[in-house]
Protein backbone atom coordinates (compact mmCIF):
# COMPACT_ATOMS: atom_id res chain seq x y z
CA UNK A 1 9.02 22.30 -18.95
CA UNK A 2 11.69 20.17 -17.92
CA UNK A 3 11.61 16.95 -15.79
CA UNK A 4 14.47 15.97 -13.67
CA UNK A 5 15.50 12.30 -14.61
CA UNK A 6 16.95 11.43 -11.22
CA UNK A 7 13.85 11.14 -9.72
CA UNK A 8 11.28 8.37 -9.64
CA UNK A 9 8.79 8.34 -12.53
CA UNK A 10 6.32 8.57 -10.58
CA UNK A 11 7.30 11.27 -8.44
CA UNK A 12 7.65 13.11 -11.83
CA UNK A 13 4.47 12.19 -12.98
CA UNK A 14 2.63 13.80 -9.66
CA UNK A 15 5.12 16.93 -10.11
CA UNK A 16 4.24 18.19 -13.49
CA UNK A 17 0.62 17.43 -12.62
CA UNK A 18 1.10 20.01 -9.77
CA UNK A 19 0.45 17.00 -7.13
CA UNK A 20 2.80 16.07 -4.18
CA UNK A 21 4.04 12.78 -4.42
CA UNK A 22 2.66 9.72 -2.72
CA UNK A 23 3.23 9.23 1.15
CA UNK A 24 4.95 5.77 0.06
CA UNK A 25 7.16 7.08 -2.55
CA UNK A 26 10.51 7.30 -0.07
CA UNK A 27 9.31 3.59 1.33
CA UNK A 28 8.45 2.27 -2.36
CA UNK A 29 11.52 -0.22 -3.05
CA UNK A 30 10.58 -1.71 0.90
CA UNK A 31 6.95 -1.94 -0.22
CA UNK A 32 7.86 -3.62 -3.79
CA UNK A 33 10.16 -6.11 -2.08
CA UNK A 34 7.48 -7.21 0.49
CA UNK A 35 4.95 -7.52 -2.62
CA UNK A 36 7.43 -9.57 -3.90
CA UNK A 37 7.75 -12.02 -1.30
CA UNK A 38 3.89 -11.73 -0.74
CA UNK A 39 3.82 -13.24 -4.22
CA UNK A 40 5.89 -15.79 -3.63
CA UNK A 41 4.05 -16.70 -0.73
CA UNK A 42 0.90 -16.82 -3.04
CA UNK A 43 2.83 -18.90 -5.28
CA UNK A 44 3.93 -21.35 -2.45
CA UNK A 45 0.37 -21.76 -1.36
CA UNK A 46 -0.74 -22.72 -4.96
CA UNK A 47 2.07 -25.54 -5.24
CA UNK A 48 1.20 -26.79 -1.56
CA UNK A 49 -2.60 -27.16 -3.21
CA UNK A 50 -1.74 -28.46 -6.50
CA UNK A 51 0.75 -31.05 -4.31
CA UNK A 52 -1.91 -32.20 -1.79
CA UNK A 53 -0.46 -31.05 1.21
CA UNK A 54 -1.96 -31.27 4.69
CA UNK A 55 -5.07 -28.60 5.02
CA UNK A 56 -3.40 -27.06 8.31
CA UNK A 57 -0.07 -26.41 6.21
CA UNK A 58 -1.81 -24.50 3.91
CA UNK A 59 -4.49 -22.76 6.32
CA UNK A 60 -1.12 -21.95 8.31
CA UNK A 61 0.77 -20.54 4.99
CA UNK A 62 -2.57 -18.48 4.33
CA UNK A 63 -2.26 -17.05 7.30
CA UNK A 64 0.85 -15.95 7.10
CA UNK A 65 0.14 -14.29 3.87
CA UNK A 66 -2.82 -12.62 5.41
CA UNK A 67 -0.44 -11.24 7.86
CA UNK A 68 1.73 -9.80 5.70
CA UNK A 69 -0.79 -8.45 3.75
CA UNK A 70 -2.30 -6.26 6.41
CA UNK A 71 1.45 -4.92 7.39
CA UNK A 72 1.82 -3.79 4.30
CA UNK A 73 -1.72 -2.39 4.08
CA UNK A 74 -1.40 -0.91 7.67
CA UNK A 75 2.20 0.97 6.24
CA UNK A 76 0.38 2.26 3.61
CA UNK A 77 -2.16 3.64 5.41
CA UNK A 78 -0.23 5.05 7.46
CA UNK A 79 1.99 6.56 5.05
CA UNK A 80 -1.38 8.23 3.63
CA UNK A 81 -2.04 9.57 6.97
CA UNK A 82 1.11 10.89 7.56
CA UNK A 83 1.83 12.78 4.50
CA UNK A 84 -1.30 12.92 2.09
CA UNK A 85 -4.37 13.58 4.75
CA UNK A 86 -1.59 15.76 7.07
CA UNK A 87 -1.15 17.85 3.80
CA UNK A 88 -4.81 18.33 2.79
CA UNK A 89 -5.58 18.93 6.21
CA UNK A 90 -3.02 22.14 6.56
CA UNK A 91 -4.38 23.56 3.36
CA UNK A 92 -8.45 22.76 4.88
CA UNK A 93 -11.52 23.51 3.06
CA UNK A 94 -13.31 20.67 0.93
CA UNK A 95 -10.08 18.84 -0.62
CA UNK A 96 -9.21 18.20 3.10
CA UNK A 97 -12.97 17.11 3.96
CA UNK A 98 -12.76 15.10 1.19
CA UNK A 99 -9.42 13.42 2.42
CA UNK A 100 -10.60 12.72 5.35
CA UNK A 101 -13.69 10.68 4.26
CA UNK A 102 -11.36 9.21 1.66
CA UNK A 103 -9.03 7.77 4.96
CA UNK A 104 -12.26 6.88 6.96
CA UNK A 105 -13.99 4.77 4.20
CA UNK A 106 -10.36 2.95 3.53
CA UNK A 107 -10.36 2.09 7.11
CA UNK A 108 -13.69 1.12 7.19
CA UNK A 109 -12.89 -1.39 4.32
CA UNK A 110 -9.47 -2.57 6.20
CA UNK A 111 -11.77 -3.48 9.52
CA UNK A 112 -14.33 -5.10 7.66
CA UNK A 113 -11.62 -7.13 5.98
C-alpha cells in the first residue's frame, strides 16, 4: 500500500487505518496558530506573577485566556459535530449511538467547565 506524501500525516495515518480524517484537519494550521498564541498568553500570565503585577492585571489576562480557550474548544466541537457525529450518524446503528453519547458527555464536560 502506498501513502500519498502530499497530504497531512495525520490525514494519512486515519486513511490507511480505514478512518476518515478529523473534522479539524482542513482548520488545523488556524487551530495550531491560536494554541500558539494561547501559549503565549500562558506564558505572559506566568511573567506578570513571577513580576508582581497588580491581581486585576492578571485576573484580566486569565480571562482572556479563558476566552480563547473556549473558542477554540467551541470550533472544535463544532468541527466534531459537523463532520465526525454527521458521518456516524448517516451510517446509524451503534458506532453512531456511540458518537452521539461521545458529543453529549464532551458537552457536558465543556458546561461544567
Amino acid at each position: 500500500m502506498t501513502i500519498s506524501t502530499t497530504q497531512p500525516l495525520d490525514t494519512r495515518d486515519h486513511e490507511a487505518a480505514g478512518e476518515p480524517p478529523h473534522g479539524y484537519i482542513t482548520d488545523k494550521d488556524r487551530y495550531l496558530a491560536r494554541v500558539k498564541r494561547i501559549e503565549g498568553q500562558a506564558r505572559g500570565i506566568h511573567r506578570m506573577i513571577e513580576e508582581e503585577q497588580y491581581c486585576i492585571d492578571i485576573l484580566t489576562q486569565i480571562s482572556a485566556l479563558t476566552a480563547a480557550l473556549r473558542g477554540v474548544a467551541l470550533g472544535l466541537l463544532d468541527d466534531h459535530m459537523k463532520h465526525c457525529v454527521l458521518d456516524a450518524a448517516q451510517l446509524g446503528g451503534v458506532a453512531a449511538e456511540a458518537k452521539f453519547k461521545e458529543a453529549s458527555d464532551a458537552i457536558a464536560r465543556f458546561v461544567r467547565s
